[in-house]
C-alpha atoms as a PDB file:
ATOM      1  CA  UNK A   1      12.337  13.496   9.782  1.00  0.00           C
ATOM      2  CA  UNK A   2      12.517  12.036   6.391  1.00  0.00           C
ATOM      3  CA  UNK A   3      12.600  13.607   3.122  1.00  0.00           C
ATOM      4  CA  UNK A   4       9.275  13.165   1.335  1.00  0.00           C
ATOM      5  CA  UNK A   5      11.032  13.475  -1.812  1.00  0.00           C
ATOM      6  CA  UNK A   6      13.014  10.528  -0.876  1.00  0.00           C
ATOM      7  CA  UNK A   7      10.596   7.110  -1.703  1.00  0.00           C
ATOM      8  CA  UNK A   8      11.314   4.146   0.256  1.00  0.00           C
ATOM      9  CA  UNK A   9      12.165   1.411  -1.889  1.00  0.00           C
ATOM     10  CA  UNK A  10       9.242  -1.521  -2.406  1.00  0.00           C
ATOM     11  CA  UNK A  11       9.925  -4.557  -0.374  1.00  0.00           C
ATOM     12  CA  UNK A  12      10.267  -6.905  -3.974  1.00  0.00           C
ATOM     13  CA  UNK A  13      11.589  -9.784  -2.164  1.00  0.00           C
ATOM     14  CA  UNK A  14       9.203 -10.217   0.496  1.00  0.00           C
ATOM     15  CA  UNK A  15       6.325 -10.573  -1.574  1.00  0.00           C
ATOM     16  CA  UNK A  16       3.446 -12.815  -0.166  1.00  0.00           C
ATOM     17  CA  UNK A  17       3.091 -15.559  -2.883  1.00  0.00           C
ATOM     18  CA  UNK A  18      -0.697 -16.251  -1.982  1.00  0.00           C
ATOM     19  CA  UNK A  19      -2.015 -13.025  -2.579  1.00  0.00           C
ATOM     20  CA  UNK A  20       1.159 -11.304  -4.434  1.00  0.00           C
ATOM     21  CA  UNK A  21       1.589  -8.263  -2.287  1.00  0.00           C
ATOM     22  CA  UNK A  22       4.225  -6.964  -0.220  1.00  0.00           C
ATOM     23  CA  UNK A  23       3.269  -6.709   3.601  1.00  0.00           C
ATOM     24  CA  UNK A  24       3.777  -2.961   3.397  1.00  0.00           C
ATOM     25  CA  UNK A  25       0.953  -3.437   0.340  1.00  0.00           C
ATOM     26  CA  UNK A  26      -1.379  -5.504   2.415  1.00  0.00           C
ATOM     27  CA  UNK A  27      -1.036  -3.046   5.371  1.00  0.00           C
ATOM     28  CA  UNK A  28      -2.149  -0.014   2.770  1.00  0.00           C
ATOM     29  CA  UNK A  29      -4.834  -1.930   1.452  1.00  0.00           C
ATOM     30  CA  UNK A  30      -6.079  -2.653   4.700  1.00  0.00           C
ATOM     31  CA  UNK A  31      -5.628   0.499   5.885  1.00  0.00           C
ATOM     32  CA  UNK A  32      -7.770   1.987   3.125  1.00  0.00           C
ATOM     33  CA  UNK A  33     -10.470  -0.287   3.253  1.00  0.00           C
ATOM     34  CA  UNK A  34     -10.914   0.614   6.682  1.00  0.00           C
ATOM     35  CA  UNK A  35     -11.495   4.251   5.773  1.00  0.00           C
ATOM     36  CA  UNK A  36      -8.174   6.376   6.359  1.00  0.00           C
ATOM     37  CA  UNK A  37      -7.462   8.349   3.869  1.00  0.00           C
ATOM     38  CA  UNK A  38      -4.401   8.183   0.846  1.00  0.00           C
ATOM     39  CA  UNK A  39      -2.946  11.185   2.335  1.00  0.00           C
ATOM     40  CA  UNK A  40      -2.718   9.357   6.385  1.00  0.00           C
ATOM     41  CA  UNK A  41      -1.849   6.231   4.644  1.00  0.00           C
ATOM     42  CA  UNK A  42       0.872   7.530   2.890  1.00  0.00           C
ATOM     43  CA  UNK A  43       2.250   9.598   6.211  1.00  0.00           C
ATOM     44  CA  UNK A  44       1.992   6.405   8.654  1.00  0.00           C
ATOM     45  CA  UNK A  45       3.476   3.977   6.166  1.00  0.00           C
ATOM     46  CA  UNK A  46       6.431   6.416   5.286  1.00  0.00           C
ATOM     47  CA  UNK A  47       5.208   6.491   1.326  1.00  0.00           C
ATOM     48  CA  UNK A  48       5.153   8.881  -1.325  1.00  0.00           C
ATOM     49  CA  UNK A  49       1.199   9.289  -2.553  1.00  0.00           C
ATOM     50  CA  UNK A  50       2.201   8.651  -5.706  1.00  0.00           C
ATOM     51  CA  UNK A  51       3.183   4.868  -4.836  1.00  0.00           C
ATOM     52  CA  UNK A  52      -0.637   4.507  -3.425  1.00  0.00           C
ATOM     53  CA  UNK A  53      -2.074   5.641  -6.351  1.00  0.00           C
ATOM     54  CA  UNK A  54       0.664   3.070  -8.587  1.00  0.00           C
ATOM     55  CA  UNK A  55      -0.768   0.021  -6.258  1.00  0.00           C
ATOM     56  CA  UNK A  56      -4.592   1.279  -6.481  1.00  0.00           C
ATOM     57  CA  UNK A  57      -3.974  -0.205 -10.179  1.00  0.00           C
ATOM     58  CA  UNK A  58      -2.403  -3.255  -9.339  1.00  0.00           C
ATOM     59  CA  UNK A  59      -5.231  -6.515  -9.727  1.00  0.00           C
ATOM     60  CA  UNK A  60      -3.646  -7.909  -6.836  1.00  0.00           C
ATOM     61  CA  UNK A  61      -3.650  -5.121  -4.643  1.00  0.00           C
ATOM     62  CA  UNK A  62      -7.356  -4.279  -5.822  1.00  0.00           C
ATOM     63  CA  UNK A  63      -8.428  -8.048  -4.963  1.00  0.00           C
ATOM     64  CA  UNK A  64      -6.570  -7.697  -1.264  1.00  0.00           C
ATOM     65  CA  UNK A  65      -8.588  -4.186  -1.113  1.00  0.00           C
ATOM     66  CA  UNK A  66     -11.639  -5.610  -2.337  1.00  0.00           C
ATOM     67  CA  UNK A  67     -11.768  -8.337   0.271  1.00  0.00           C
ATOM     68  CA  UNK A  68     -11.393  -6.079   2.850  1.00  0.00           C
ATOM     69  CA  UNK A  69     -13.892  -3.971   2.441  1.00  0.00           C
ATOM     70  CA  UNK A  70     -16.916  -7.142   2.390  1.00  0.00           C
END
């Protein structure tokens, strides 16, 4: 079990230079557009809530998000 005061570092490098999100970013966006919860997201993607709530105010990640849910 991990500590969940311990974040996992951003994947910066593998950043998708069509849409400009990480694939652990695209994953969470897809993930909430599909209806799970911040909270579930967080848990299955091994993320601190905190870094959800960071990306929720990225335009990039609300574009990706935004598609999604059409």
């Amino acid at each position: 079990m991990t500590d969940k005061n311990q974040q996992k570092p951003t994947e910066r490098g593998n950043i998708n230079p069509e849409i400009g999100l990480t694939p652990q970013q695209e994953q969470a966006a897809i993930m909430l557009a599909s209806g799970e919860n911040l909270t579930a997201v967080a848990r299955q993607l091994n993320l601190n809530r905190s870094t959800l709530y960071e990306w929720q105010d990225n335009t990039a990640f609300k574009c990706f998000y935004n598609r999604q849910c059409q």
